[in-house]
Every structure is written in C-alpha cells, then in structure tokens.
PDB file of N, CA and C in Angstrom:
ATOM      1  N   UNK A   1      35.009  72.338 114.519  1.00  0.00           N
ATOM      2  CA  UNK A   1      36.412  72.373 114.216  1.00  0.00           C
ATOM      3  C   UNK A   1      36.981  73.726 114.653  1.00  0.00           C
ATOM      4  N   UNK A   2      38.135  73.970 115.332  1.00  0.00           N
ATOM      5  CA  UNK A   2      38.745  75.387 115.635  1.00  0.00           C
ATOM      6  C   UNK A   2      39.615  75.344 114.711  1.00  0.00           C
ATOM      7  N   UNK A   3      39.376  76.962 114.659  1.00  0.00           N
ATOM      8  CA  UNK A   3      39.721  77.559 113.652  1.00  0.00           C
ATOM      9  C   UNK A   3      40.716  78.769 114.160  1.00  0.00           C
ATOM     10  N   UNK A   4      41.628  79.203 113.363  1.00  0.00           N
ATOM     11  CA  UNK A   4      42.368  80.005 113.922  1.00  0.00           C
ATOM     12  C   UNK A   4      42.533  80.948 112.328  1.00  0.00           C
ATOM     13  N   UNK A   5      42.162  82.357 112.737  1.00  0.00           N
ATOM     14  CA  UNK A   5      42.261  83.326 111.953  1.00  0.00           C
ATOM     15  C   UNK A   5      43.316  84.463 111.533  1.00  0.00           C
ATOM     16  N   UNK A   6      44.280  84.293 110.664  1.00  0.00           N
ATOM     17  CA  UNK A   6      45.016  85.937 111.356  1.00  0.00           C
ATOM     18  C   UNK A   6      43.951  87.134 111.089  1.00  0.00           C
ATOM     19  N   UNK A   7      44.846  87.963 111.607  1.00  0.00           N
ATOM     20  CA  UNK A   7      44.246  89.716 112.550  1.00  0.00           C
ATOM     21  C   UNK A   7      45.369  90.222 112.492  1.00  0.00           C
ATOM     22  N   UNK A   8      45.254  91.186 112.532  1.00  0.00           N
ATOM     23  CA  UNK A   8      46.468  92.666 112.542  1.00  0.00           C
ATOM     24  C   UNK A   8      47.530  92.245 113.351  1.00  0.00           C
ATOM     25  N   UNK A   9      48.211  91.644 113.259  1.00  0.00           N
ATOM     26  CA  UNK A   9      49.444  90.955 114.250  1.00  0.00           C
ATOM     27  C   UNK A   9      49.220  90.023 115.113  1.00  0.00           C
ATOM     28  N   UNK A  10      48.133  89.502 115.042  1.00  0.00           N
ATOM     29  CA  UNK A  10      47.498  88.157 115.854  1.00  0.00           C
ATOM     30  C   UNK A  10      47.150  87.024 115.412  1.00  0.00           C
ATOM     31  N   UNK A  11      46.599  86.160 116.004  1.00  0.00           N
ATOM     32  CA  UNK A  11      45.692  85.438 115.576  1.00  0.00           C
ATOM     33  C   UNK A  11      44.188  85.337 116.256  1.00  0.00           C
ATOM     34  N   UNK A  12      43.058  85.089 115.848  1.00  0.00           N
ATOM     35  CA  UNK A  12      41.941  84.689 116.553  1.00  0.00           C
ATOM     36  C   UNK A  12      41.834  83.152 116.798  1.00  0.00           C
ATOM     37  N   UNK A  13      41.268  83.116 117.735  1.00  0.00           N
ATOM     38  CA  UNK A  13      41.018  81.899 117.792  1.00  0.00           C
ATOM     39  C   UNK A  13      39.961  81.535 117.961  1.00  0.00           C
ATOM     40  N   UNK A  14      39.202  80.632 117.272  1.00  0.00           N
ATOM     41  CA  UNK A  14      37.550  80.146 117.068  1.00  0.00           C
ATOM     42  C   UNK A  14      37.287  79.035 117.187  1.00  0.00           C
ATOM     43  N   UNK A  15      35.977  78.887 117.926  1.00  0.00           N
ATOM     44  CA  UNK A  15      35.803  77.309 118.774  1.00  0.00           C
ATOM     45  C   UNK A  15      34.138  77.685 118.149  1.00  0.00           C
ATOM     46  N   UNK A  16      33.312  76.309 118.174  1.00  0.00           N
ATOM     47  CA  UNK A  16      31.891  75.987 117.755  1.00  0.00           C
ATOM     48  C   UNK A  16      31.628  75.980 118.997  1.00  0.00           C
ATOM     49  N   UNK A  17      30.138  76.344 119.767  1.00  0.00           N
ATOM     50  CA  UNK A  17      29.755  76.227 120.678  1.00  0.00           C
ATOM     51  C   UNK A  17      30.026  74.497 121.573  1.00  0.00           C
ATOM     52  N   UNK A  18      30.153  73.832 120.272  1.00  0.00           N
ATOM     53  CA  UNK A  18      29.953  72.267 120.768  1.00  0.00           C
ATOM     54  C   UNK A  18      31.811  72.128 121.384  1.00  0.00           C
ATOM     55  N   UNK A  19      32.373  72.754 120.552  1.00  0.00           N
ATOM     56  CA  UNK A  19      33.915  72.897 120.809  1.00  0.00           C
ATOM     57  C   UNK A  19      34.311  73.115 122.089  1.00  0.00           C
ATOM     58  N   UNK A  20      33.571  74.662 122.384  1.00  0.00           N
ATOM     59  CA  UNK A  20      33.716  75.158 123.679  1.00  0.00           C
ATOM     60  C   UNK A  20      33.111  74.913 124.456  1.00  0.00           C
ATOM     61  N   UNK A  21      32.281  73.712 124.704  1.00  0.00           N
ATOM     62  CA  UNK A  21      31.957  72.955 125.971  1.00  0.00           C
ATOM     63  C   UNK A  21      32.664  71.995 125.874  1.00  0.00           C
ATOM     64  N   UNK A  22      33.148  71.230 124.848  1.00  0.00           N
ATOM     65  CA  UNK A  22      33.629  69.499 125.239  1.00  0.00           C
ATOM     66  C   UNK A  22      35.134  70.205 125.852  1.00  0.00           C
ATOM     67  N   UNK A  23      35.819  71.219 125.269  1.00  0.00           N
ATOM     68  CA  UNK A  23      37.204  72.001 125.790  1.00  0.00           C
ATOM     69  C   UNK A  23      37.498  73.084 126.508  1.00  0.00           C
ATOM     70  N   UNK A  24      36.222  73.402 127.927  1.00  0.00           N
ATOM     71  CA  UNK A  24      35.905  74.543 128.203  1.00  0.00           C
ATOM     72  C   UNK A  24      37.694  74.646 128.959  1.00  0.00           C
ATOM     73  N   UNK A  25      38.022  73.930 129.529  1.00  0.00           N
ATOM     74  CA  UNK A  25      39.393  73.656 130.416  1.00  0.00           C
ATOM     75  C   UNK A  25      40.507  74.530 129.481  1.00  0.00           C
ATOM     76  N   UNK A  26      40.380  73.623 128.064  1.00  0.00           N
ATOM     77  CA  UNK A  26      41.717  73.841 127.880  1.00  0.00           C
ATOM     78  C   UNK A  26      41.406  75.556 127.037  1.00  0.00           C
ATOM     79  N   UNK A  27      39.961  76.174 126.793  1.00  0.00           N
ATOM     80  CA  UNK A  27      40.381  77.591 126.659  1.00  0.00           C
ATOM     81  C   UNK A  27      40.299  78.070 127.571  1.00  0.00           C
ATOM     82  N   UNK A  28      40.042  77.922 129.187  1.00  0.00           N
ATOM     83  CA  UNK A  28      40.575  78.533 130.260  1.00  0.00           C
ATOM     84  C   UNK A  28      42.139  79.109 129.798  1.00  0.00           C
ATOM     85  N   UNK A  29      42.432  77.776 129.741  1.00  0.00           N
ATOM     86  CA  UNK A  29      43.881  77.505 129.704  1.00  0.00           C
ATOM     87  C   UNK A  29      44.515  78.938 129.107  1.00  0.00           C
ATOM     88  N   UNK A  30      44.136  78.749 127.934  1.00  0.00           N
ATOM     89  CA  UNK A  30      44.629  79.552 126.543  1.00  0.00           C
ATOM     90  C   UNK A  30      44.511  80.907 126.356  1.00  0.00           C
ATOM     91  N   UNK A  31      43.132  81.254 127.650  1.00  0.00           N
ATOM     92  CA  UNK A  31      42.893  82.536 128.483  1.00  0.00           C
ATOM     93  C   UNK A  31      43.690  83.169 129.235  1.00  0.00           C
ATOM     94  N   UNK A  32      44.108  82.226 130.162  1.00  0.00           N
ATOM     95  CA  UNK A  32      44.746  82.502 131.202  1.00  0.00           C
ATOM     96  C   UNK A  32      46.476  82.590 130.330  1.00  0.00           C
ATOM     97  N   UNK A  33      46.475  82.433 129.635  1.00  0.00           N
ATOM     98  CA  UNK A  33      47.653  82.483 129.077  1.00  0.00           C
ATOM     99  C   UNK A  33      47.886  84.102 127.498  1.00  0.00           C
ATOM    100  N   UNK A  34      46.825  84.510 128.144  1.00  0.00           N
ATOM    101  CA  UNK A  34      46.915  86.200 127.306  1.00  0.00           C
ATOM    102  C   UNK A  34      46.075  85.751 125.677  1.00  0.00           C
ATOM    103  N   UNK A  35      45.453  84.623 125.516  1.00  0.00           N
ATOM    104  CA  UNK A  35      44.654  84.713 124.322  1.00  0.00           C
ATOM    105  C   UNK A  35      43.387  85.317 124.327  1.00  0.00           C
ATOM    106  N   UNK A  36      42.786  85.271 123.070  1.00  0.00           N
ATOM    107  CA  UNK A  36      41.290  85.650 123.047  1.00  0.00           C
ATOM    108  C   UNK A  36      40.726  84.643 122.605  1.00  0.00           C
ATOM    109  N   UNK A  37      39.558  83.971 122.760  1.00  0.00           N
ATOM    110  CA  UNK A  37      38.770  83.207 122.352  1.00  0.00           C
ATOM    111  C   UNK A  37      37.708  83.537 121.824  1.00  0.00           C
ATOM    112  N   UNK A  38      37.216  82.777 120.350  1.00  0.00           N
ATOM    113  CA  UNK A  38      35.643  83.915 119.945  1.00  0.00           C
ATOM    114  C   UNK A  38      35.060  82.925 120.214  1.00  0.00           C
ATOM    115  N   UNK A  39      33.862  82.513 120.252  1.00  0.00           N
ATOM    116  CA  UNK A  39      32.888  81.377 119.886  1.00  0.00           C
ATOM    117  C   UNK A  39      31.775  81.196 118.975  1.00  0.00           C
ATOM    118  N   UNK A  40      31.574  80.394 118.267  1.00  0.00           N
ATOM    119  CA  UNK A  40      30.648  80.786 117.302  1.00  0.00           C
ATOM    120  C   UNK A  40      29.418  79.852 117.088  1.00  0.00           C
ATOM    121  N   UNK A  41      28.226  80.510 116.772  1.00  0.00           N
ATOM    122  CA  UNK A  41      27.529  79.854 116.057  1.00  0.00           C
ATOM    123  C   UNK A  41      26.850  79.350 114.770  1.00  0.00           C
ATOM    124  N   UNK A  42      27.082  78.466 114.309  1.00  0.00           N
ATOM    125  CA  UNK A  42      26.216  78.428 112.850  1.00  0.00           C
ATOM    126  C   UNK A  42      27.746  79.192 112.216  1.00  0.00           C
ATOM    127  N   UNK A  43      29.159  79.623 112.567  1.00  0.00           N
ATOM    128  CA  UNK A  43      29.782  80.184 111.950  1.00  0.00           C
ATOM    129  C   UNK A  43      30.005  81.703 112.395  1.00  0.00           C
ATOM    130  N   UNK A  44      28.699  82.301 113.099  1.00  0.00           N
ATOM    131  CA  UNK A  44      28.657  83.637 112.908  1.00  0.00           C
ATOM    132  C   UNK A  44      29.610  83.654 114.521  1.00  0.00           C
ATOM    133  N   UNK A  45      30.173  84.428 114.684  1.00  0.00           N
ATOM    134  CA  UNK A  45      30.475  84.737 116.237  1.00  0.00           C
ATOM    135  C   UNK A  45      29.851  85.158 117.354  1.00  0.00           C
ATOM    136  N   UNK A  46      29.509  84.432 118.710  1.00  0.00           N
ATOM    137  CA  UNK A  46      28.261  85.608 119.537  1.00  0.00           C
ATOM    138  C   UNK A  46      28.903  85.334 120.809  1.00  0.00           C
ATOM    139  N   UNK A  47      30.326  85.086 120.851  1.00  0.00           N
ATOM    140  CA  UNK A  47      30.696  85.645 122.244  1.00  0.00           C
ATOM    141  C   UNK A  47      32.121  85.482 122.550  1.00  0.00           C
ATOM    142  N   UNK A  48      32.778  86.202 122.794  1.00  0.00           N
ATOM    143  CA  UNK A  48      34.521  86.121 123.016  1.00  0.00           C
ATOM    144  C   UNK A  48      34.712  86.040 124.850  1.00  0.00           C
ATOM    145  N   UNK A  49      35.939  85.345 124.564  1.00  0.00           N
ATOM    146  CA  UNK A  49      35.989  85.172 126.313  1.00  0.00           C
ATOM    147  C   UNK A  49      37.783  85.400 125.933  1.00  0.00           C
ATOM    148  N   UNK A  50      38.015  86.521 126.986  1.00  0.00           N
ATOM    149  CA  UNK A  50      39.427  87.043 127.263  1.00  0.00           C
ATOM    150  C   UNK A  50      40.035  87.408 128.404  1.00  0.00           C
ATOM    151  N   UNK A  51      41.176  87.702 128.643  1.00  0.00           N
ATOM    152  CA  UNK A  51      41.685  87.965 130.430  1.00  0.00           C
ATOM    153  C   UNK A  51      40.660  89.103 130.776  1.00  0.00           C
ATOM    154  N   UNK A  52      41.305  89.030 131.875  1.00  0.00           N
ATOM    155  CA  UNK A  52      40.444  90.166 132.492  1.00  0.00           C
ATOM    156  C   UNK A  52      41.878  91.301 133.049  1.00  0.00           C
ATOM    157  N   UNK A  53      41.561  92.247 132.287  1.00  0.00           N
ATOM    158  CA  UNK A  53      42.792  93.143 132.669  1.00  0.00           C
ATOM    159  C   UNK A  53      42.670  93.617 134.637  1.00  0.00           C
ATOM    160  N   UNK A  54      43.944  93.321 135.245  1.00  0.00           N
ATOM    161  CA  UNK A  54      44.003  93.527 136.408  1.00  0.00           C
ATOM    162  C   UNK A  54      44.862  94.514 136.897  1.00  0.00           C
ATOM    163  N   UNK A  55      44.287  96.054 136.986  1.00  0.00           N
ATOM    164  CA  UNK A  55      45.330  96.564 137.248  1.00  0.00           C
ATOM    165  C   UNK A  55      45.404  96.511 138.609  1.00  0.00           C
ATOM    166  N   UNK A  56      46.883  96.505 139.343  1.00  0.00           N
ATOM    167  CA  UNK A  56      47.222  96.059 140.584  1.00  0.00           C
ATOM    168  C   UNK A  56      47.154  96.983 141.646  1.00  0.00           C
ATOM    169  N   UNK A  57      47.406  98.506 140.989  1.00  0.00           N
ATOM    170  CA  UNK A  57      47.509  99.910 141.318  1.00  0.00           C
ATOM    171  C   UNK A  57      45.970 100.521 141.680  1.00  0.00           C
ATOM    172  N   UNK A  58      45.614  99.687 141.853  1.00  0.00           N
ATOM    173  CA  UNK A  58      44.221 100.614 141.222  1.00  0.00           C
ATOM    174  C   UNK A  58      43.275 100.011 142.984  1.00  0.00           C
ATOM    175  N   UNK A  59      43.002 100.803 143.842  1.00  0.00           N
ATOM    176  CA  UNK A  59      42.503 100.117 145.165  1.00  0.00           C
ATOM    177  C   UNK A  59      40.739  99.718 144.576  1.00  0.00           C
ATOM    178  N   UNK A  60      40.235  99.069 145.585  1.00  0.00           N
ATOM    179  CA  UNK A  60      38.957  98.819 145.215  1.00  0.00           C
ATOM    180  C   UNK A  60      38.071  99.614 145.408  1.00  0.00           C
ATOM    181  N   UNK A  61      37.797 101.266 146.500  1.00  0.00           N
ATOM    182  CA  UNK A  61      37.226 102.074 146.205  1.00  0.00           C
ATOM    183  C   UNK A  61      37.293 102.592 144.629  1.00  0.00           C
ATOM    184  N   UNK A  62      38.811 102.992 143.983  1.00  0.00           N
ATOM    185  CA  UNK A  62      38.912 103.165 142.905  1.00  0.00           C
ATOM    186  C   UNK A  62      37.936 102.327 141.628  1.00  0.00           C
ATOM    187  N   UNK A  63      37.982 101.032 141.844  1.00  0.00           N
ATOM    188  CA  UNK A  63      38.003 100.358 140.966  1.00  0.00           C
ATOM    189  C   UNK A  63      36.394 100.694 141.031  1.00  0.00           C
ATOM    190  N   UNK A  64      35.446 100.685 142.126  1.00  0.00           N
ATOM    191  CA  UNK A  64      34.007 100.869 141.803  1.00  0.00           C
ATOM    192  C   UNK A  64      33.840 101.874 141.915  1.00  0.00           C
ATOM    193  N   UNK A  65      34.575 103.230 141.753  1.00  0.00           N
ATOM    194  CA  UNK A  65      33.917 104.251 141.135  1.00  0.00           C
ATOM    195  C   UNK A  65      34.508 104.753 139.860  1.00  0.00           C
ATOM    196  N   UNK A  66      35.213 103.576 139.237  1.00  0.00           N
ATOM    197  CA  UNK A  66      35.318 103.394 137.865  1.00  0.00           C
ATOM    198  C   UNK A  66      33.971 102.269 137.319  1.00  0.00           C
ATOM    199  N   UNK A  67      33.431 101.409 137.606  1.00  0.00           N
ATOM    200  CA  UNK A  67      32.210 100.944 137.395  1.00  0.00           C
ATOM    201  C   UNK A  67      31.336 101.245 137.515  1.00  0.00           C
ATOM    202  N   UNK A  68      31.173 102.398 138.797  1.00  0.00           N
ATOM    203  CA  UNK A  68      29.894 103.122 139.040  1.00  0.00           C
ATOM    204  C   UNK A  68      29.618 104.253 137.387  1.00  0.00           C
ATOM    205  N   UNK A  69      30.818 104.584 137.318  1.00  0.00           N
ATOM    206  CA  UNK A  69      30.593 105.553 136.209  1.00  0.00           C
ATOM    207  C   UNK A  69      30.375 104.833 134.897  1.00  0.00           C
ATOM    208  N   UNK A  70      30.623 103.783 134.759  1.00  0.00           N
ATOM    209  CA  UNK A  70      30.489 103.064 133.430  1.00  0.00           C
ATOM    210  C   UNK A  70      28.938 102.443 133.587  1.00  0.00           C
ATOM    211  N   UNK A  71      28.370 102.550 134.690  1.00  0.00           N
ATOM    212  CA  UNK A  71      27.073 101.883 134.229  1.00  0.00           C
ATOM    213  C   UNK A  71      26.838 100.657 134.730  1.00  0.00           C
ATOM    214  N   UNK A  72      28.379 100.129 135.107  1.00  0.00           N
ATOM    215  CA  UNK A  72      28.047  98.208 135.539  1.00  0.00           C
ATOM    216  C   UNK A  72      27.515  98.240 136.718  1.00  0.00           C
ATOM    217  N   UNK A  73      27.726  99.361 137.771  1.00  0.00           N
ATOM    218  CA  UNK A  73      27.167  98.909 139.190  1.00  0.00           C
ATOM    219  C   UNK A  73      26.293 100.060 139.767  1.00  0.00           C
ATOM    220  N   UNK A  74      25.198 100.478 140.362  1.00  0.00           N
ATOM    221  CA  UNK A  74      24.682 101.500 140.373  1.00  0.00           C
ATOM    222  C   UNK A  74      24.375 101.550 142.060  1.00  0.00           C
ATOM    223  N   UNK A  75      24.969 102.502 142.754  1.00  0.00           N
ATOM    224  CA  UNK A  75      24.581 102.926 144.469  1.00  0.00           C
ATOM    225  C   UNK A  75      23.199 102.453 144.761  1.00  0.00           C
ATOM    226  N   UNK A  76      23.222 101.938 146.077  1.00  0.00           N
ATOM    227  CA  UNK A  76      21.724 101.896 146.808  1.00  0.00           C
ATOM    228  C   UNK A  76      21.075 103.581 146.705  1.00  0.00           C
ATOM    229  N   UNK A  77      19.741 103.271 146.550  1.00  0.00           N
ATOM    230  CA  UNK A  77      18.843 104.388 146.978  1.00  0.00           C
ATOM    231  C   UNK A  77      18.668 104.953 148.464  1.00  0.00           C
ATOM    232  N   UNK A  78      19.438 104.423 148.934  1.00  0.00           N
ATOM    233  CA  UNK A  78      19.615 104.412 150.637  1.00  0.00           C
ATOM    234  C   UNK A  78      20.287 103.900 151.120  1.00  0.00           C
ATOM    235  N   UNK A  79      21.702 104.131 150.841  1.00  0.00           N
ATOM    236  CA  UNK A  79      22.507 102.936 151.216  1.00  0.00           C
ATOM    237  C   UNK A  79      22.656 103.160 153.118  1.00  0.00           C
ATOM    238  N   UNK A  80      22.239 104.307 153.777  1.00  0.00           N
ATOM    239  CA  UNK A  80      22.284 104.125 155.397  1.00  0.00           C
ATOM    240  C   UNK A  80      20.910 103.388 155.570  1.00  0.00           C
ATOM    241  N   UNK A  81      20.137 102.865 155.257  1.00  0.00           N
ATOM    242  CA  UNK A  81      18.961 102.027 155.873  1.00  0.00           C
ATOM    243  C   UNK A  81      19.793 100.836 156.240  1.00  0.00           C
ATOM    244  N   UNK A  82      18.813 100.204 157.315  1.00  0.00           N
ATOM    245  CA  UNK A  82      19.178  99.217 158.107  1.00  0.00           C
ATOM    246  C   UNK A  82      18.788  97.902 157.452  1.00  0.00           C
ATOM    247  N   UNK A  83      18.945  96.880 157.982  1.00  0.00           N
ATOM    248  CA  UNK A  83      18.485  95.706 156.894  1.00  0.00           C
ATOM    249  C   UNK A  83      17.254  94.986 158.598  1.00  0.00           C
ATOM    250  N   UNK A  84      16.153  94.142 157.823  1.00  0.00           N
ATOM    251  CA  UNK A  84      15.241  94.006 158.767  1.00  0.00           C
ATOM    252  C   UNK A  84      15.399  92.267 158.343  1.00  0.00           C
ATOM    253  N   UNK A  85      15.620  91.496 159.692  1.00  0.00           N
ATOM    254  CA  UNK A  85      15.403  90.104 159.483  1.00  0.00           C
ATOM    255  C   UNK A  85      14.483  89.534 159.052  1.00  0.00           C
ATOM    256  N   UNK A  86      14.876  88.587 158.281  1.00  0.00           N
ATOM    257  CA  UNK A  86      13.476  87.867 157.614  1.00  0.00           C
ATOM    258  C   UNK A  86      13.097  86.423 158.225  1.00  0.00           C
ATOM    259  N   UNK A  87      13.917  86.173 159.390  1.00  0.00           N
ATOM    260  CA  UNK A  87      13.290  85.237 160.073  1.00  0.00           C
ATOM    261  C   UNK A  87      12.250  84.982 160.895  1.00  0.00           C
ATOM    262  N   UNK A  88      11.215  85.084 160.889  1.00  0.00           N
ATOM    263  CA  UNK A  88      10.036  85.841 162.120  1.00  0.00           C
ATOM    264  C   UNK A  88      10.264  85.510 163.321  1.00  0.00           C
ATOM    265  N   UNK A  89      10.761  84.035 163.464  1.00  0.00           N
ATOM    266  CA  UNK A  89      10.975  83.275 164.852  1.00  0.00           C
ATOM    267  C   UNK A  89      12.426  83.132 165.313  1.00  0.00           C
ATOM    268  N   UNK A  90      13.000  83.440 166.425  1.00  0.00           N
ATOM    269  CA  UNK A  90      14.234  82.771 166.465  1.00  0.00           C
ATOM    270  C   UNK A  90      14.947  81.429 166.158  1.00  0.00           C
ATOM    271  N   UNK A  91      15.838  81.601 166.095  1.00  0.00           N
ATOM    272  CA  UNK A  91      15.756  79.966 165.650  1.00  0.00           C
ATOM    273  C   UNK A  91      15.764  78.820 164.028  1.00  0.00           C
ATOM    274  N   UNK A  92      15.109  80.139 163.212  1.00  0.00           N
ATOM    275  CA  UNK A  92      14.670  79.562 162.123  1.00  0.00           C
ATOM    276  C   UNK A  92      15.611  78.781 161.621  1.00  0.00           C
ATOM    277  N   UNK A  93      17.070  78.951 161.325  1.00  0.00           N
ATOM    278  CA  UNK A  93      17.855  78.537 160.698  1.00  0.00           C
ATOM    279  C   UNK A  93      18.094  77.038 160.796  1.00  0.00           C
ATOM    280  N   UNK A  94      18.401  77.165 162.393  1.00  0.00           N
ATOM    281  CA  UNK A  94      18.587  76.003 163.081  1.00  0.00           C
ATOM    282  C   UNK A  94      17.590  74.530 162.975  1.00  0.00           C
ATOM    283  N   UNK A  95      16.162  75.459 163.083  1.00  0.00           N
ATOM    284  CA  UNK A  95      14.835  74.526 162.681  1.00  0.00           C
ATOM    285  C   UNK A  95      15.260  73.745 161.138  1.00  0.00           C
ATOM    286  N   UNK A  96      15.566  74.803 160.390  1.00  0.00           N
ATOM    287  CA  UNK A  96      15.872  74.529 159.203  1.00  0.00           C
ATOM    288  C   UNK A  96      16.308  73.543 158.166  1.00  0.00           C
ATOM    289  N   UNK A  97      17.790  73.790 159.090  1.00  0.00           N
ATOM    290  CA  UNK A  97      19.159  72.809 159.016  1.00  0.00           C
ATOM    291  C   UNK A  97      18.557  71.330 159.536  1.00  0.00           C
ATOM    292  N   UNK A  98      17.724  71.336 160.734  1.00  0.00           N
ATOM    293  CA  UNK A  98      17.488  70.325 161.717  1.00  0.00           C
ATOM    294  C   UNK A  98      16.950  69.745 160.561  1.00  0.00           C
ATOM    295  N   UNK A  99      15.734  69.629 160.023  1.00  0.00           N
ATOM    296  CA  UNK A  99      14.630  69.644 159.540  1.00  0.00           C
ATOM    297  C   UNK A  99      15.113  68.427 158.277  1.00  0.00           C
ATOM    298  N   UNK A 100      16.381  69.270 157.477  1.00  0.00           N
ATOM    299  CA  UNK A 100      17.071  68.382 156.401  1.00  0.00           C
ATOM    300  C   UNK A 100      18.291  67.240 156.498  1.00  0.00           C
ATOM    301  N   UNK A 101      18.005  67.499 157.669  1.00  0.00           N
ATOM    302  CA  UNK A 101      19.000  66.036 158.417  1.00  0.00           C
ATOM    303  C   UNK A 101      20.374  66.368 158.245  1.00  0.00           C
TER     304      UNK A 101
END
C-alpha cells in the first residue's frame, strides 16, 4: 500500500518493493515531476529514488572533476597507454556475426 508521509513542508512518498515494481512507470513519472520516492521493505526504508539535479552551467570537464573529487570516478593509472586489440585474427568480428546468422 503507498503511503504518503508529511516532512518539514513536504510530503514523502512510500511504495513496498512489490509497489515499486508493479508501478515502476508511474514513479518515473512522479520523479520526473520534482518528487522523492522512498521504498521500503518489511516497512523499514532501503532506497529513495529522486531527480537528478542538472546543473546546465556546469561543462562536462567541470562536472568530472567534481566527481573525481567526490570519490565516484577515479583517473586511469595511465591514462596515455595505448589500447592493444583483442582480436588475434583479422576478421574476427565478421567471422563472428557470420557464425550467428
């Protein structure tokens, strides 16, 4: 059953795991429309799904060396190395593709 909680000038809104699969659409929806969603199990809560703040200003060098510093994305150990094919034979792909009709 969803449940809707007030909060400090809000509301929460709470879905059962079983909730938030049979209605994954319509809390897209409710997402995309500036809500928060918690989800719960057994009652207890173990995961909220909310917008994703987009700032527009912000270029994408910016934006990953705002992630680099937070921990989410971490530099190659070498990022000038070359990358080495893993196909041994020419062709492989093609064999490949052929192969699965």
């Amino acid at each position: 059953m969803t449940s809707l909680t007030r909060y400090g000038g809000g509301m929460a809104i709470n879905y059962s795991i079983y909730e938030a699969k049979a209605q994954f659409s319509e809390l897209i929806r409710q997402v995309s429309e500036g809500k928060t969603i918690t989800v719960l199990d057994r009652g207890k809560a173990v995961a909220e799904i909310r917008p994703i703040k987009h700032d527009q200003r912000q270029t994408l060098e910016e934006r990953l060396a705002e992630l680099k510093r937070a921990g989410v994305v971490v530099g190659s150990a070498s990022p000038k190395q070359t990358l080495k094919p893993i196909a041994r034979r020419p062709g492989a792909l093609a064999r490949f593709l052929a192969e699965r009709g």
